[in-house]
PDB file of N, CA and C in Angstrom:
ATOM      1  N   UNK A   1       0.842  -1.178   0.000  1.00  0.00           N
ATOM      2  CA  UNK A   1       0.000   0.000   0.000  1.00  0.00           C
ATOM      3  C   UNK A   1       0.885   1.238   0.000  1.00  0.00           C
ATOM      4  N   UNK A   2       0.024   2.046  -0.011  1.00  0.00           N
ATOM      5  CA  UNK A   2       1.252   3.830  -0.897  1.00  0.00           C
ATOM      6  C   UNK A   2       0.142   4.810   0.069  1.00  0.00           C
ATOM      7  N   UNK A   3       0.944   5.933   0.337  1.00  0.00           N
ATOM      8  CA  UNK A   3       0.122   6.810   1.153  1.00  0.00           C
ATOM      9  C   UNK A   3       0.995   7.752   0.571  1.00  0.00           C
ATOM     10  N   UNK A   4       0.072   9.197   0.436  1.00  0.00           N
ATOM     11  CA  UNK A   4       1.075  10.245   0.081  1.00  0.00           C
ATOM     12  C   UNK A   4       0.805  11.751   1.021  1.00  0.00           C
ATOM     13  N   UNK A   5       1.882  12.228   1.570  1.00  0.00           N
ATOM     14  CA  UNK A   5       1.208  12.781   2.724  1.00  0.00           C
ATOM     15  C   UNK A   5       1.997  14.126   2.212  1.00  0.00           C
ATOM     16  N   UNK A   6       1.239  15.687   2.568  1.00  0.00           N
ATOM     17  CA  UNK A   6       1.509  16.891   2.474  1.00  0.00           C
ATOM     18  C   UNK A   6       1.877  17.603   3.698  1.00  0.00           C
ATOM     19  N   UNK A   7       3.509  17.479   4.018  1.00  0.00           N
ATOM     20  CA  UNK A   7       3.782  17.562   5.052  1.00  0.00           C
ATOM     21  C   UNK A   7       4.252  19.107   5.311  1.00  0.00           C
ATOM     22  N   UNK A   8       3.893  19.996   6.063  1.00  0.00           N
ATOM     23  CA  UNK A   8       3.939  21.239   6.042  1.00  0.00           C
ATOM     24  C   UNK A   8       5.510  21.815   6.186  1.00  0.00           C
ATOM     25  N   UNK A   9       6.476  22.257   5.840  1.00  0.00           N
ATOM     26  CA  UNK A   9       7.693  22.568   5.481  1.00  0.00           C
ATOM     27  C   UNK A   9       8.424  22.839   7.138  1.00  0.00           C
ATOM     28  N   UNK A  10       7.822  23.307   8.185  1.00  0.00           N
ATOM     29  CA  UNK A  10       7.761  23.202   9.319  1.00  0.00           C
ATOM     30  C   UNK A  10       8.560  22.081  10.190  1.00  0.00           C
ATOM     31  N   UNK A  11       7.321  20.977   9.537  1.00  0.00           N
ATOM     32  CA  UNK A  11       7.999  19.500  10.364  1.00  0.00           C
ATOM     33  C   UNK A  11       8.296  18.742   9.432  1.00  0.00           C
ATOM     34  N   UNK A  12       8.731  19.072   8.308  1.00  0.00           N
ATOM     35  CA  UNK A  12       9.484  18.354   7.249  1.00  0.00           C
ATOM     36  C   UNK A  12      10.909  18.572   7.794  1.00  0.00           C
ATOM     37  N   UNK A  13      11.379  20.036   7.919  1.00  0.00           N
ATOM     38  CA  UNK A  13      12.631  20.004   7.936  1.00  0.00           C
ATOM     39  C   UNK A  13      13.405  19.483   9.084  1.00  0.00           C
ATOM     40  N   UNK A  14      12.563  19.805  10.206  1.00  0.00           N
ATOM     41  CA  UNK A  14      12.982  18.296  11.528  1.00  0.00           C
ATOM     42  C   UNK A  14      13.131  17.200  11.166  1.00  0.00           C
ATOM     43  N   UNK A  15      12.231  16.258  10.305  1.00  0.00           N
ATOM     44  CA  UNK A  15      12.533  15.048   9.703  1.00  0.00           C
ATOM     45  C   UNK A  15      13.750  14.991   9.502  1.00  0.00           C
ATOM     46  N   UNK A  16      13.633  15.369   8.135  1.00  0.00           N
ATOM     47  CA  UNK A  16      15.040  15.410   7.295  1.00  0.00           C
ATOM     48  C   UNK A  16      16.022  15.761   8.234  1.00  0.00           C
ATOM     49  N   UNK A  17      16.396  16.255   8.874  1.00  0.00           N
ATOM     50  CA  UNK A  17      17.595  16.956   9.232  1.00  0.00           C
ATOM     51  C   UNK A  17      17.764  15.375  10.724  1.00  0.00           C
ATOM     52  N   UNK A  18      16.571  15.013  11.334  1.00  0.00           N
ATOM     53  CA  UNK A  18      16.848  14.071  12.246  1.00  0.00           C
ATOM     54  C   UNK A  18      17.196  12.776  11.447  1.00  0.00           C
ATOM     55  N   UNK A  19      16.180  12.831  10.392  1.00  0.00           N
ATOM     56  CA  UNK A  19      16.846  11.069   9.512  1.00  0.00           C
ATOM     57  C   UNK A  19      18.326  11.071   9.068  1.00  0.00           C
ATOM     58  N   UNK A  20      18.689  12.419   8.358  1.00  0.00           N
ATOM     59  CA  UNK A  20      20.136  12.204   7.774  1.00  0.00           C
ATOM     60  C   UNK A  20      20.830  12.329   9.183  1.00  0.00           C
ATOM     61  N   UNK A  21      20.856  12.460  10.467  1.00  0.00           N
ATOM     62  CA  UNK A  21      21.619  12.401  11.436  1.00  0.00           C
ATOM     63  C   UNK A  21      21.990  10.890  11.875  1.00  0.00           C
ATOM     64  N   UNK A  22      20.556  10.341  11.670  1.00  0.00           N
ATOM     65  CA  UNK A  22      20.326   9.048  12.069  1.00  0.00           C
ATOM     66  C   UNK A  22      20.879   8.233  10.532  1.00  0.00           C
ATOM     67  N   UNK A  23      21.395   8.649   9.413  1.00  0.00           N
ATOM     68  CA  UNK A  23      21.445   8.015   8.319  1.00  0.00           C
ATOM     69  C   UNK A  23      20.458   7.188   7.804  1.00  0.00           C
ATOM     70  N   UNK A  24      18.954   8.031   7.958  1.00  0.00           N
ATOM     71  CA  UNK A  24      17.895   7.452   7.317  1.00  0.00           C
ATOM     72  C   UNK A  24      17.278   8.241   5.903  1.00  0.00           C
ATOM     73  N   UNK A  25      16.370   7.963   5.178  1.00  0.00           N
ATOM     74  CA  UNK A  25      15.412   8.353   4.549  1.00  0.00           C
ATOM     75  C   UNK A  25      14.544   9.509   5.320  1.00  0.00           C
ATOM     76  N   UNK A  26      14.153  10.927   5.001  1.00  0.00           N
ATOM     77  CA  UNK A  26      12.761  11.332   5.915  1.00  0.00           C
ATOM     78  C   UNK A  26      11.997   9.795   6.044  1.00  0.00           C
ATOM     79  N   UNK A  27      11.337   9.548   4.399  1.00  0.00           N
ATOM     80  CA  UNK A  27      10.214   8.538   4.343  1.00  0.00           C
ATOM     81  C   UNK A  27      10.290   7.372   5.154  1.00  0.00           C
ATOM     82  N   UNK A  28      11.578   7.170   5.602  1.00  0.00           N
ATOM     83  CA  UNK A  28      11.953   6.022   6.868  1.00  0.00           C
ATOM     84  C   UNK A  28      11.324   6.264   7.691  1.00  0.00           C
ATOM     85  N   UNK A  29      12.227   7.407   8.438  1.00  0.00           N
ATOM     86  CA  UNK A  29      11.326   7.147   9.450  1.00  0.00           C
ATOM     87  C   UNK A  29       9.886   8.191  10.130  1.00  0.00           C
ATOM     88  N   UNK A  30       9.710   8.743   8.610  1.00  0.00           N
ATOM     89  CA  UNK A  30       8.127   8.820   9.343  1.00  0.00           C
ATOM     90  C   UNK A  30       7.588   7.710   9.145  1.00  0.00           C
ATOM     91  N   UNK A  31       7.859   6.381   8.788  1.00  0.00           N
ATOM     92  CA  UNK A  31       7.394   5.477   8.543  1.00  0.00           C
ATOM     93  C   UNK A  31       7.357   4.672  10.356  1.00  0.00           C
ATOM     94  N   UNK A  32       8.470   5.308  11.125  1.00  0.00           N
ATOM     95  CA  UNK A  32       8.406   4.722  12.008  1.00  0.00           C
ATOM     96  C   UNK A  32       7.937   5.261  13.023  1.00  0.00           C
ATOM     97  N   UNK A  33       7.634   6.476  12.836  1.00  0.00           N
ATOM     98  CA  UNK A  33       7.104   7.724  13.795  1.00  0.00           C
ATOM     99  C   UNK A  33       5.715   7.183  13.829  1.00  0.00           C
ATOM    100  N   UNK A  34       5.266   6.879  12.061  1.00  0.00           N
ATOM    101  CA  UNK A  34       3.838   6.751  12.035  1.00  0.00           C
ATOM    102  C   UNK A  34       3.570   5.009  12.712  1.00  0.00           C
ATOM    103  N   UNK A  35       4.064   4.215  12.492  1.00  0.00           N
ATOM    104  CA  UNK A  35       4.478   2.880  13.194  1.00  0.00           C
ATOM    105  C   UNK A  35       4.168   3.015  14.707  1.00  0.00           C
ATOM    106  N   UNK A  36       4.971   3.419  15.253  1.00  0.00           N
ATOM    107  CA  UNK A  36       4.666   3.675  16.901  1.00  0.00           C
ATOM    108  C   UNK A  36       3.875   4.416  17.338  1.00  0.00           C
ATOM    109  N   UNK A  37       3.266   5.537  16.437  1.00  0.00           N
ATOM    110  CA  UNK A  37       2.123   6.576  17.433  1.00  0.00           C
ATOM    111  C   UNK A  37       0.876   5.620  17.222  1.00  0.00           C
ATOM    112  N   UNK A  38       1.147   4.775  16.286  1.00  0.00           N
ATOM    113  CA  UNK A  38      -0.266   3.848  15.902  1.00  0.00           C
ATOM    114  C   UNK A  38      -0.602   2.888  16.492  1.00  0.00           C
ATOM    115  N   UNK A  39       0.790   2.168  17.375  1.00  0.00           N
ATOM    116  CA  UNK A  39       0.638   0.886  18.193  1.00  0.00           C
ATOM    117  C   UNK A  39       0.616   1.746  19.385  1.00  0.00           C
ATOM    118  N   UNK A  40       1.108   2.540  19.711  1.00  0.00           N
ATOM    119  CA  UNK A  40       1.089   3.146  20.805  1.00  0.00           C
ATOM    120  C   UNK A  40      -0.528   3.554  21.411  1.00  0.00           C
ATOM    121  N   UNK A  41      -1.279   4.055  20.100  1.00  0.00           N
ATOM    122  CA  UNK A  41      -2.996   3.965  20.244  1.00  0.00           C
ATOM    123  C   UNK A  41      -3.861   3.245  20.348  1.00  0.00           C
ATOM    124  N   UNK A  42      -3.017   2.127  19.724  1.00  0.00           N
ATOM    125  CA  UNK A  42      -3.882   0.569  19.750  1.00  0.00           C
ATOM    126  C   UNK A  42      -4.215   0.373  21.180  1.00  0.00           C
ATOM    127  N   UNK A  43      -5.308  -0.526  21.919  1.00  0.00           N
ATOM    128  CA  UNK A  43      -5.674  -1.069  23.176  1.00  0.00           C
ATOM    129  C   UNK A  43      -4.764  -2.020  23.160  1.00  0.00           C
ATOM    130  N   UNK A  44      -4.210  -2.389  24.333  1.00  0.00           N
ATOM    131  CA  UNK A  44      -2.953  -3.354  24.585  1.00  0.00           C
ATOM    132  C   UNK A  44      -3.928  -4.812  25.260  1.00  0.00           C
ATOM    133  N   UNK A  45      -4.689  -6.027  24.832  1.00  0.00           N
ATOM    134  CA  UNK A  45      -5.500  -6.606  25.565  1.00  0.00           C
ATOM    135  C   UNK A  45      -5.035  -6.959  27.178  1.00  0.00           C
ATOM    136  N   UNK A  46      -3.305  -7.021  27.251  1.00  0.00           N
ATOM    137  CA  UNK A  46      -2.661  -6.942  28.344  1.00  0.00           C
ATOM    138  C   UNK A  46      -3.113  -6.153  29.670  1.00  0.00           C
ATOM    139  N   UNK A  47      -2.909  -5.120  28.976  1.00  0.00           N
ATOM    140  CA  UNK A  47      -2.480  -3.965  29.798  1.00  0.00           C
ATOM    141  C   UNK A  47      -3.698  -3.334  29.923  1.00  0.00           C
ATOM    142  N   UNK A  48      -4.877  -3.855  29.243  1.00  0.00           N
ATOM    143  CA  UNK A  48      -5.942  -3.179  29.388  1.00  0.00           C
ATOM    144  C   UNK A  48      -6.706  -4.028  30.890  1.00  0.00           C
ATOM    145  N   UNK A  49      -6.071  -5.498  30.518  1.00  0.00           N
ATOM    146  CA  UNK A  49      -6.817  -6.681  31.870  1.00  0.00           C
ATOM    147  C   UNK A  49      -6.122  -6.061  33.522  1.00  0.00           C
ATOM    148  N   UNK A  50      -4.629  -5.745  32.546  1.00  0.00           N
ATOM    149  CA  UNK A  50      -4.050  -5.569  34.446  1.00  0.00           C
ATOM    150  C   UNK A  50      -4.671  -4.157  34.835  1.00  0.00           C
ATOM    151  N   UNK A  51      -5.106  -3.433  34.198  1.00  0.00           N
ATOM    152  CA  UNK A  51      -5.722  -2.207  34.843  1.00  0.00           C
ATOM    153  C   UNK A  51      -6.901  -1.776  35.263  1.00  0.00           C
ATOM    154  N   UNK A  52      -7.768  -3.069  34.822  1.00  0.00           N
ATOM    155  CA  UNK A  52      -9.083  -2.930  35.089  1.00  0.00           C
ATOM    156  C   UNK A  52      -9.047  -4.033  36.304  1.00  0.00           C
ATOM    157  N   UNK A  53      -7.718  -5.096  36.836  1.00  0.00           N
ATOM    158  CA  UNK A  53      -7.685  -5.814  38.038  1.00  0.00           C
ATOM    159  C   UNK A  53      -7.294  -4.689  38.649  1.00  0.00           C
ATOM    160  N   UNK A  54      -6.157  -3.922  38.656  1.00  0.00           N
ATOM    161  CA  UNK A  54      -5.952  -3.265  39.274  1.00  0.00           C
ATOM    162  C   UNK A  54      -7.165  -1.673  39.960  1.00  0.00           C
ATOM    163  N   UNK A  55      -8.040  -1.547  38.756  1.00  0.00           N
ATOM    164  CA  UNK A  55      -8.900  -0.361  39.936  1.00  0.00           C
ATOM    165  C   UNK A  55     -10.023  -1.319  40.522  1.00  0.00           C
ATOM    166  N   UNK A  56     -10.425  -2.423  40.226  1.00  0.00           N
ATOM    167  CA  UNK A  56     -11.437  -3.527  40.987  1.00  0.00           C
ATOM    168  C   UNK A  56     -10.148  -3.568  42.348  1.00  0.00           C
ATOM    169  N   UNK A  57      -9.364  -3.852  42.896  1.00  0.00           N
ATOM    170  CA  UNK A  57      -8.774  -3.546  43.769  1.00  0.00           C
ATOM    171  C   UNK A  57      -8.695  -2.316  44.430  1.00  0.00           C
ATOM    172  N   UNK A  58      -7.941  -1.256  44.148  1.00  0.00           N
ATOM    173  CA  UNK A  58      -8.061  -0.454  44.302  1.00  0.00           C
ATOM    174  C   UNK A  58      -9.543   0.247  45.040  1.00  0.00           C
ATOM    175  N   UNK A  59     -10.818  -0.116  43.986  1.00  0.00           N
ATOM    176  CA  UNK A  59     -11.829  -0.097  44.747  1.00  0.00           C
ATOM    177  C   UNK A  59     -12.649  -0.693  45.683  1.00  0.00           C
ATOM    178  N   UNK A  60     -12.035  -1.674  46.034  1.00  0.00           N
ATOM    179  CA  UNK A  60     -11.891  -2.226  47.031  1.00  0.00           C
ATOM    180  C   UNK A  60     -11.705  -2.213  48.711  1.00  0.00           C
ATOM    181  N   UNK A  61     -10.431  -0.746  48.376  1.00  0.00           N
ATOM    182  CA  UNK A  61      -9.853  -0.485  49.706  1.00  0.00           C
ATOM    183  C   UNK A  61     -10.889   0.756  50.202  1.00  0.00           C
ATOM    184  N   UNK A  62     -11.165   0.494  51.500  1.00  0.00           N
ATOM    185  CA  UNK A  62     -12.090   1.821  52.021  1.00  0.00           C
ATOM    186  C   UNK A  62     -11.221   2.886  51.585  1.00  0.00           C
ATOM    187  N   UNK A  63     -12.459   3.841  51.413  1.00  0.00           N
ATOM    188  CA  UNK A  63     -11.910   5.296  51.137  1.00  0.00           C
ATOM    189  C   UNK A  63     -11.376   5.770  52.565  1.00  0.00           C
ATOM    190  N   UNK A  64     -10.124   6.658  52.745  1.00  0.00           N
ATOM    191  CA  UNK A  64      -9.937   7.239  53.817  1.00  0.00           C
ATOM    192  C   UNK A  64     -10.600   8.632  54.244  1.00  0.00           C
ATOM    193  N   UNK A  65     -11.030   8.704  55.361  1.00  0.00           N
ATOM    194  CA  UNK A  65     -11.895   9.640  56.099  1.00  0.00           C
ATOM    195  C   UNK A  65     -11.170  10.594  56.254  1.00  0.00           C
ATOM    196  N   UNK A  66     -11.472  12.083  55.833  1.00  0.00           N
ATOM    197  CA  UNK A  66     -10.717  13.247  56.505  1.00  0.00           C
ATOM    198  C   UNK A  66     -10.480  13.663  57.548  1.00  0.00           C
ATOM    199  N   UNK A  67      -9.356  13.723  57.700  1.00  0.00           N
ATOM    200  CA  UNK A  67      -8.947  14.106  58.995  1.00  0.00           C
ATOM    201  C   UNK A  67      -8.499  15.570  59.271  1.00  0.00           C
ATOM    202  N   UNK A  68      -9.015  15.715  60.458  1.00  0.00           N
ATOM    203  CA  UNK A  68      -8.962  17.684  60.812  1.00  0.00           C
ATOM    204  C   UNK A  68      -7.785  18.124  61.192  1.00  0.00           C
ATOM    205  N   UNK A  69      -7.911  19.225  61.401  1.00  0.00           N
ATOM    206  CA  UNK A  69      -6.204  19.807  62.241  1.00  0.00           C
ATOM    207  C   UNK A  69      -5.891  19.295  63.452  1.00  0.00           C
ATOM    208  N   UNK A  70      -7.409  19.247  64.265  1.00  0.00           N
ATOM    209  CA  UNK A  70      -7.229  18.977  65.839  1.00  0.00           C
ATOM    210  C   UNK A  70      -6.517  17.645  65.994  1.00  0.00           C
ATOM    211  N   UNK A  71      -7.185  16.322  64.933  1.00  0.00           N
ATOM    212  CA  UNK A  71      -6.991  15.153  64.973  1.00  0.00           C
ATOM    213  C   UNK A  71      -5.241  15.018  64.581  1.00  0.00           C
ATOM    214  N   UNK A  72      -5.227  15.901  63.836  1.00  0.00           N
ATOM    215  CA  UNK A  72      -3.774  16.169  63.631  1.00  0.00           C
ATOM    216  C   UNK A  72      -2.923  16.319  64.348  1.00  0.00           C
ATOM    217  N   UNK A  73      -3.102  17.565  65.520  1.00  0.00           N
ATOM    218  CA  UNK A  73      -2.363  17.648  66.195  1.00  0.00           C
ATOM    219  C   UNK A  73      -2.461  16.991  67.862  1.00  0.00           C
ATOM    220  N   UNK A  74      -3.441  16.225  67.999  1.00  0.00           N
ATOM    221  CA  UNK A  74      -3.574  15.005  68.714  1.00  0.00           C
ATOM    222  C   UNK A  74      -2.683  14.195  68.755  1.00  0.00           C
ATOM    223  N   UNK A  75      -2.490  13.842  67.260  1.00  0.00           N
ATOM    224  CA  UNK A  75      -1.753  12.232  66.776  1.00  0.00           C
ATOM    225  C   UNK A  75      -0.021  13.330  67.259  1.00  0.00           C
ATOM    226  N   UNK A  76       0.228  14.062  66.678  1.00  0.00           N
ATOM    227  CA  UNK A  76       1.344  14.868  67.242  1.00  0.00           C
ATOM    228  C   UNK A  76       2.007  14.222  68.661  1.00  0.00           C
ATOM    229  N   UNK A  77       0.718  15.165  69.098  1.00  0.00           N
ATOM    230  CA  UNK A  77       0.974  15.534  70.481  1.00  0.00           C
ATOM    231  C   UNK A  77       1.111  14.084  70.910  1.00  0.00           C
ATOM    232  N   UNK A  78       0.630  12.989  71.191  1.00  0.00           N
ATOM    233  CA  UNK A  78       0.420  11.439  71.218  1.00  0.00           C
ATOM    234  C   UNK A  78       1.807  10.668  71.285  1.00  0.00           C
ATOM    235  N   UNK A  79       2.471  11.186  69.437  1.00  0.00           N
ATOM    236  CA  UNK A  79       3.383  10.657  69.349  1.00  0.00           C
ATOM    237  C   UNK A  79       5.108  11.532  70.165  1.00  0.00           C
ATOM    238  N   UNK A  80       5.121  12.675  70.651  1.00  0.00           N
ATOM    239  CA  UNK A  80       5.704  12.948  71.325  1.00  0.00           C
ATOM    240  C   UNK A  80       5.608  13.036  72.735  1.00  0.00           C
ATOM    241  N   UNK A  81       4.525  11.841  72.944  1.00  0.00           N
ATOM    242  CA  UNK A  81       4.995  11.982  74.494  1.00  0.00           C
ATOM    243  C   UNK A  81       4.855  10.130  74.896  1.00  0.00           C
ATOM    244  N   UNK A  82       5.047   9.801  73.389  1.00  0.00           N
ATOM    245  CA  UNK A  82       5.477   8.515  73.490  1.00  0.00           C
ATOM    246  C   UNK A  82       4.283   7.597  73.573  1.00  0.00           C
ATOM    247  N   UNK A  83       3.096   7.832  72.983  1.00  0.00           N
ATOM    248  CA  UNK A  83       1.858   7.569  73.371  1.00  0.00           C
ATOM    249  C   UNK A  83       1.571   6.044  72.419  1.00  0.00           C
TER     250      UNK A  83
END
């Protein structure tokens, strides 16, 4: 397959100037730029399972209750006098 893309003179000349550094083609590696921003978008079926175990856990754990200044400086006071 062939794609032909109108690349604005802007971020053309970053290309070019990064491929011949790298001793590539531009067309290289936007080939690989376009390669990775595309898998990079794809859903990972992996990474999609460990994160949906992970907030079913997560929601799991009680929420913690706010705690005030006084309670604050209770636990302080508590822990400096060895409590």
């Amino acid at each position: 397959m062939q794609i032909t893309l109108d690349i604005p003179e802007n971020l053309y000349q970053p290309l070019l100037n990064l491929a011949q550094k790298q001793g590539q083609s531009p067309e290289a590696l936007a080939i690989q730029y376009l390669t990775t921003s595309i898998q990079l978008s794809l859903p990972n079926p992996q990474t999609t399972h460990e994160l949906q175990a992970f907030f079913k856990t997560i929601q799991a754990i009680p929420s913690s209750a706010a705690i005030t200044p006084e309670e604050i400086e209770a636990e302080i006071a508590a822990y400096r006098r060895g409590s």
